[in-house]
N, C-alpha and C. Protein backbone atom coordinates (compact mmCIF):
# COMPACT_ATOMS: atom_id res chain seq x y z
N UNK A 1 -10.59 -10.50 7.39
CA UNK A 1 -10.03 -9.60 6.38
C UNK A 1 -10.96 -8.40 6.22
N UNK A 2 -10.11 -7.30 5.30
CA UNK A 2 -11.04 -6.06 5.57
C UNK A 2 -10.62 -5.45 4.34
N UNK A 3 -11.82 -4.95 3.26
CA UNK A 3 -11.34 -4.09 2.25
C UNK A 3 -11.08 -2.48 2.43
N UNK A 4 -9.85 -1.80 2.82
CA UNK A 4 -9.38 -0.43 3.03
C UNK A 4 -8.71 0.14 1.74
N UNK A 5 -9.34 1.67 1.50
CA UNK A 5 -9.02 2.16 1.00
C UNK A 5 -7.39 2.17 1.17
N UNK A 6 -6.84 2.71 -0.23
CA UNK A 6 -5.08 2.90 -0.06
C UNK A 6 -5.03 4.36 0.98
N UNK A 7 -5.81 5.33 0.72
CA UNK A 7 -5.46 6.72 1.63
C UNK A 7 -5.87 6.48 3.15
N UNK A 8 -6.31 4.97 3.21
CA UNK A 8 -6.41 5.07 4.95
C UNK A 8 -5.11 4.09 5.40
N UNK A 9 -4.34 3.31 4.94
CA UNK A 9 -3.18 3.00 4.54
C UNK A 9 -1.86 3.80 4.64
N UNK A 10 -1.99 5.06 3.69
CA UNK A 10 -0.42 5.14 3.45
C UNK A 10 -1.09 6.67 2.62
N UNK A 11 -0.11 7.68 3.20
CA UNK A 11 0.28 9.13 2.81
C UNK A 11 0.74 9.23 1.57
N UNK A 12 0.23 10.21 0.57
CA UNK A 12 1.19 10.48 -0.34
C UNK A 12 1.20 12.11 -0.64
N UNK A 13 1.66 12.38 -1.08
CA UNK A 13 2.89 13.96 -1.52
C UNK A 13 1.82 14.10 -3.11
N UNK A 14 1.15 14.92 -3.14
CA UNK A 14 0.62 15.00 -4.43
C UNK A 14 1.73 15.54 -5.41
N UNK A 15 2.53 16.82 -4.79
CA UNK A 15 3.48 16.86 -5.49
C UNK A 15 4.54 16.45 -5.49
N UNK A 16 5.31 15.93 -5.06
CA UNK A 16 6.09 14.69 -5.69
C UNK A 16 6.13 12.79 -5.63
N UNK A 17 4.92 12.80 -5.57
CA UNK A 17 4.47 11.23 -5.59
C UNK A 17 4.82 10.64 -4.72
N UNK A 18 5.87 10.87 -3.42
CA UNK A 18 6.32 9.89 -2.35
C UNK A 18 5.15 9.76 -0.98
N UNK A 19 5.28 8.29 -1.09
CA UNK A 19 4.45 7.43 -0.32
C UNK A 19 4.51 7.26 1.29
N UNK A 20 3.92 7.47 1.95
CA UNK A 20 4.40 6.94 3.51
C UNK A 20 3.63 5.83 4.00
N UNK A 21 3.60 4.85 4.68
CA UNK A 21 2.67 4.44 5.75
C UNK A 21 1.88 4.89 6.88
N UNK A 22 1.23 5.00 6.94
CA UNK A 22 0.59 5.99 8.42
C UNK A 22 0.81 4.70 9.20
N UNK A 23 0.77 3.55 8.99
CA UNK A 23 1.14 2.80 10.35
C UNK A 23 2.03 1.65 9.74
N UNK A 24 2.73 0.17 10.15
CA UNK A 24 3.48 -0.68 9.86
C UNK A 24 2.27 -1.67 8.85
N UNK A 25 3.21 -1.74 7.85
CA UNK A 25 2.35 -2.37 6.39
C UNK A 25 3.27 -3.96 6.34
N UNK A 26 2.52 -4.56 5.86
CA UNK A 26 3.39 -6.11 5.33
C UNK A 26 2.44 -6.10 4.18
N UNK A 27 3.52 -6.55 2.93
CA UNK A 27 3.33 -6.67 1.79
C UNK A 27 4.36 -8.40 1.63
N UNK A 28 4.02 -9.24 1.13
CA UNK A 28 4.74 -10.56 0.89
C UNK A 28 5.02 -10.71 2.19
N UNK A 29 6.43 -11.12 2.05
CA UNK A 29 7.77 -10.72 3.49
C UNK A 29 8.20 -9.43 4.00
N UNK A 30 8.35 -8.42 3.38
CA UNK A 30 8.53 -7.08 3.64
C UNK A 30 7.34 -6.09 4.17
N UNK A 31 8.28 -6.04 5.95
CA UNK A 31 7.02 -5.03 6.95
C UNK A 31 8.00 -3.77 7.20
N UNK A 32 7.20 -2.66 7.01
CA UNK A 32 7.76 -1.03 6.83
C UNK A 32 7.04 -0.70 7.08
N UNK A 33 7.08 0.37 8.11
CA UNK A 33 6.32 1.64 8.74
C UNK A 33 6.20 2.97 8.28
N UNK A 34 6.09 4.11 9.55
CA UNK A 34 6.33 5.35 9.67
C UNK A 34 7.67 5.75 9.50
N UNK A 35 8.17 6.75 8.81
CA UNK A 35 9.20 7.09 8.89
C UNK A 35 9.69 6.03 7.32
N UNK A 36 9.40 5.78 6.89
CA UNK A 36 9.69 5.14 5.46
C UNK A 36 9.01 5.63 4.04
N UNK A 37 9.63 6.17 3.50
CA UNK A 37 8.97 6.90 2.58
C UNK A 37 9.78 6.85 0.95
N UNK A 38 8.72 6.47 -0.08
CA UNK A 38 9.24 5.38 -1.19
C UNK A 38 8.35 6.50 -2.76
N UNK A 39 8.76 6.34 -3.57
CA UNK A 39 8.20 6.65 -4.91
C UNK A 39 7.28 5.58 -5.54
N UNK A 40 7.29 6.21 -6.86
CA UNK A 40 6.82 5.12 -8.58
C UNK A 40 8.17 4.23 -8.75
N UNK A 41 8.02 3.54 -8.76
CA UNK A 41 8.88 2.06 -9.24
C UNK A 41 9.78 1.63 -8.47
N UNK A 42 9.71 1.69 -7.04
CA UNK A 42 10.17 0.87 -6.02
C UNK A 42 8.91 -0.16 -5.71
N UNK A 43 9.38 -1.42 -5.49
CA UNK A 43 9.01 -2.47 -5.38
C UNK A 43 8.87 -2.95 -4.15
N UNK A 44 7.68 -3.78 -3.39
CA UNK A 44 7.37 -4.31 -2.18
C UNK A 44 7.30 -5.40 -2.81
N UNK A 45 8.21 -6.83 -2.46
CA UNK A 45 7.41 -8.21 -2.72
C UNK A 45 7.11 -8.17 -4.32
N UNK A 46 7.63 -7.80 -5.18
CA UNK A 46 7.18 -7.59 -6.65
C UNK A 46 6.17 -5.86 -6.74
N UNK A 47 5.58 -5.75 -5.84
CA UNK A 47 4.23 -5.25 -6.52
C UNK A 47 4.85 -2.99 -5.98
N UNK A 48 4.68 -2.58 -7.08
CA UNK A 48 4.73 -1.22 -7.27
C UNK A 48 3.61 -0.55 -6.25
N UNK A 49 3.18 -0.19 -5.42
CA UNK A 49 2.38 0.23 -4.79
C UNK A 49 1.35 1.82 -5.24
N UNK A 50 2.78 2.29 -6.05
CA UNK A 50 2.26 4.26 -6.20
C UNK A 50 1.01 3.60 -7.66
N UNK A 51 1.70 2.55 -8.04
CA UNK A 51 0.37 2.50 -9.15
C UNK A 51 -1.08 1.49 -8.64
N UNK A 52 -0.90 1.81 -7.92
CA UNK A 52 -2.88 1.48 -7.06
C UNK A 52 -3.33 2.34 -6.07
N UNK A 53 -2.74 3.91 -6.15
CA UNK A 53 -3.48 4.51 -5.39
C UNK A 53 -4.61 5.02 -5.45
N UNK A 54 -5.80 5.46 -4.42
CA UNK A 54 -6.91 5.14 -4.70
C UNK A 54 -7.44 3.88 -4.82
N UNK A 55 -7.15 2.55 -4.99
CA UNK A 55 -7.85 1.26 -4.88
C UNK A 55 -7.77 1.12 -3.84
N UNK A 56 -8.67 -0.06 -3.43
CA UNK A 56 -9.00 -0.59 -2.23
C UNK A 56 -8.20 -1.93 -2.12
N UNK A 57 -7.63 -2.01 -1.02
CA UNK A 57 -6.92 -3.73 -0.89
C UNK A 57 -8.03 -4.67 -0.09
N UNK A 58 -7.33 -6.10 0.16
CA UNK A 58 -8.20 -6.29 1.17
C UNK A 58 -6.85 -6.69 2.19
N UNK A 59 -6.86 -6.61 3.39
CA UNK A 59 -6.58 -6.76 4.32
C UNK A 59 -6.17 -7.81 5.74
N UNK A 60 -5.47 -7.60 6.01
CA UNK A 60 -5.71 -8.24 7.63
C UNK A 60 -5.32 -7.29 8.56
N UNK A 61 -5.96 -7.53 9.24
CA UNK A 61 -5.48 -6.61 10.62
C UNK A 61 -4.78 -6.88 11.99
N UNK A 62 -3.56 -7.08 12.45
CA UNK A 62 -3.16 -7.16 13.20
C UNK A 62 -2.59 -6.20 14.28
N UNK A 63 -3.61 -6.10 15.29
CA UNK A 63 -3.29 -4.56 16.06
C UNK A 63 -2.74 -3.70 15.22
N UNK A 64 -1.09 -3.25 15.04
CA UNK A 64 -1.09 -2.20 14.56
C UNK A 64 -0.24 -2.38 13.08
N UNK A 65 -0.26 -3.24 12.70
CA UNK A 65 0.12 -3.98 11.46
C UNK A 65 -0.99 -4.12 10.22
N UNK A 66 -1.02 -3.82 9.24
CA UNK A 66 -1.66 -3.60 7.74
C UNK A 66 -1.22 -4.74 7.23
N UNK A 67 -1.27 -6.47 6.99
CA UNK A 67 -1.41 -7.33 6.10
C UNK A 67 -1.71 -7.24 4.42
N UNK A 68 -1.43 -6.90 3.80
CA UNK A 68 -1.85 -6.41 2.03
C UNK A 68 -1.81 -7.86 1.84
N UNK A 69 -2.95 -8.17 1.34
CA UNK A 69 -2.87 -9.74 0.57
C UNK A 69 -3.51 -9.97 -0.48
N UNK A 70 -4.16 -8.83 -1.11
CA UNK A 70 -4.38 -9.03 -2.32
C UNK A 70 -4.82 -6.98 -2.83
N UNK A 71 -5.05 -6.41 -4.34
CA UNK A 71 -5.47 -5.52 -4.41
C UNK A 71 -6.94 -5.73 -5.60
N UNK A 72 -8.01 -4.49 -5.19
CA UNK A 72 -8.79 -4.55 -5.95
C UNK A 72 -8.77 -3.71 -7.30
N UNK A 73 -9.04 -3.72 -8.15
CA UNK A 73 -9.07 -3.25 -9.34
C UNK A 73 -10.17 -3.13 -10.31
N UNK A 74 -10.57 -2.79 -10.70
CA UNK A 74 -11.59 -2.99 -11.94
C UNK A 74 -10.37 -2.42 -13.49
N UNK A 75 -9.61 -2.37 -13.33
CA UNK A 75 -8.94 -1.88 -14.11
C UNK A 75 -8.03 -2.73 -14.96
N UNK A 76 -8.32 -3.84 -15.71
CA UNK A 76 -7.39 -4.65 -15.95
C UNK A 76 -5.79 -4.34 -16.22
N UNK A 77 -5.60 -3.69 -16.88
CA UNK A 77 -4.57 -3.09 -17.33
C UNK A 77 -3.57 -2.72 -16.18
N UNK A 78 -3.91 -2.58 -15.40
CA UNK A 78 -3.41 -2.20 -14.01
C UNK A 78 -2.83 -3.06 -13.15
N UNK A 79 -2.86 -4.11 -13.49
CA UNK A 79 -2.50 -5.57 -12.52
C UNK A 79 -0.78 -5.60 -12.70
């Protein structure tokens, strides 16, 4: 496993908040790539993604696949 920043992960639009993957992500059951591009309050597997940007996840790495299996926080409120 590997702790990566969210901006080495996944693109975002400062001005209008939409998200991309720079490469194929798995979150729960749900794997989405390039060419997929999502806002604030769309849901992966339960979890909102636009509200942990900037945190660090930790990881797996599978060649060209992003595993999300958990996120870091110091932020309680944020979970």
């Amino acid at each position: 496993m590997a702790r990566i920043n969210f901006n080495q992960i996944f693109d975002r639009n400062p001005t209008t908040g939409a998200i991309a993957p720079r490469a194929r992500v798995r979150v729960g059951g749900v794997t989405f790539g390039p060419g997929v591009t999502f806002g604030p309050g769309v849901l992966f597997s339960g979890v909102d993604l636009s509200r942990f940007v900037e945190n660090d996840f930790e990881v797996d790495v599978e060649g060209d696949l992003f595993i999300i299996k958990g996120i870091y926080t110091n932020n309680p409120g944020q979970v």
